[in-house]
C-alpha atoms as a PDB file:
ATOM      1  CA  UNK A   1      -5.988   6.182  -3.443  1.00  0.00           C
ATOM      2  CA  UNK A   2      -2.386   6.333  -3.728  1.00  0.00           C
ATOM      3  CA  UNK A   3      -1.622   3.032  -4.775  1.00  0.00           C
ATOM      4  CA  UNK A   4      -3.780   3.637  -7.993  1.00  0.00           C
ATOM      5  CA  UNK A   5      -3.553   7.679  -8.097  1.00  0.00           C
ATOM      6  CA  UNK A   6      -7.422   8.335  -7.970  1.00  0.00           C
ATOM      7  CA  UNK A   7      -7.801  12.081  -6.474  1.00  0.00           C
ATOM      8  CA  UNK A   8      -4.021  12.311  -5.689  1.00  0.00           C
ATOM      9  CA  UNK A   9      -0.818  11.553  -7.331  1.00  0.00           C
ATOM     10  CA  UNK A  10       0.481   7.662  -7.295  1.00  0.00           C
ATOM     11  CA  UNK A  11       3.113   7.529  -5.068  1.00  0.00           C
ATOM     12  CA  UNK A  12       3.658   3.844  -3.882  1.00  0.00           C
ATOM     13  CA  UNK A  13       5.538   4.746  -0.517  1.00  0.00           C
ATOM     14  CA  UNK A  14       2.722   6.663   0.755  1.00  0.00           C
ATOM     15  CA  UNK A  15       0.543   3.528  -0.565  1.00  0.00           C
ATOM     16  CA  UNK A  16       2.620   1.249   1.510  1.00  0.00           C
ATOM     17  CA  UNK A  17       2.291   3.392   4.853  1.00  0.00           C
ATOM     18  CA  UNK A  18      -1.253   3.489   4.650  1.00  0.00           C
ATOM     19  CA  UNK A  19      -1.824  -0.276   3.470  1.00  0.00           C
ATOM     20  CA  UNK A  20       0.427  -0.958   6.663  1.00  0.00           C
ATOM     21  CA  UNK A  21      -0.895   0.980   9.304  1.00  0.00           C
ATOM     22  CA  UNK A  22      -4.619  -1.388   8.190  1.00  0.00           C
ATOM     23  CA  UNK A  23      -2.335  -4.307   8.297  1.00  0.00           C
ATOM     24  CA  UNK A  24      -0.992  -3.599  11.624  1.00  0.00           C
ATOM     25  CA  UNK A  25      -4.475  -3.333  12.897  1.00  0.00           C
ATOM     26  CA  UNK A  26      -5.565  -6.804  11.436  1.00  0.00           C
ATOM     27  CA  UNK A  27      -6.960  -5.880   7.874  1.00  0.00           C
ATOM     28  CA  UNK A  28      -6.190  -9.028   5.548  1.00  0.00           C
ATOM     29  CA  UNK A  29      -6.614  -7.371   2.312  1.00  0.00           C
ATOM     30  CA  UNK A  30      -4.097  -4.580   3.244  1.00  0.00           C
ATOM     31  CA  UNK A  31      -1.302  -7.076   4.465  1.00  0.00           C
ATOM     32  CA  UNK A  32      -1.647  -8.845   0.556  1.00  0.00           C
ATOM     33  CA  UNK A  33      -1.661  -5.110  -0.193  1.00  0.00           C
ATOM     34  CA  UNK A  34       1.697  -4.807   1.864  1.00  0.00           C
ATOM     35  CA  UNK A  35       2.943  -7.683   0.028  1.00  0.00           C
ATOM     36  CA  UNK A  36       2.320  -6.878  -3.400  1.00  0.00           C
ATOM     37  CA  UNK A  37       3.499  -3.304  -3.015  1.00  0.00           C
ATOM     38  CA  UNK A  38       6.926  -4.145  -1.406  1.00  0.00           C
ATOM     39  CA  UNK A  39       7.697  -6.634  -4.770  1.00  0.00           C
ATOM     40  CA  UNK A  40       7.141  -3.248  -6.902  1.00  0.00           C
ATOM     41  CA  UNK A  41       9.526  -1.000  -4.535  1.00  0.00           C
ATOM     42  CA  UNK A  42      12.259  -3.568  -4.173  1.00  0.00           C
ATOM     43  CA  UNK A  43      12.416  -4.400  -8.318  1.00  0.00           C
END
């Protein structure tokens, strides 16, 4: 939700916690997620 900003503002830090706390409990699709949104942050 916050990584695109449906229901809630986009806010790509609060993306990133959630997409990591999934990672961290084995979800593949949120570690790409992890990935992808720590290129944005870091440009």
């Amino acid at each position: 939700m916050y990584h695109f900003g449906h229901g809630v503002p986009q806010d790509y830090a609060t993306a990133l916690r959630w997409y990591r706390l999934a990672a961290a409990q084995g979800d593949a699709d949120a570690a790409a997620a992890v990935k992808r949104l720590q290129q944005i942050l870091n440009k």
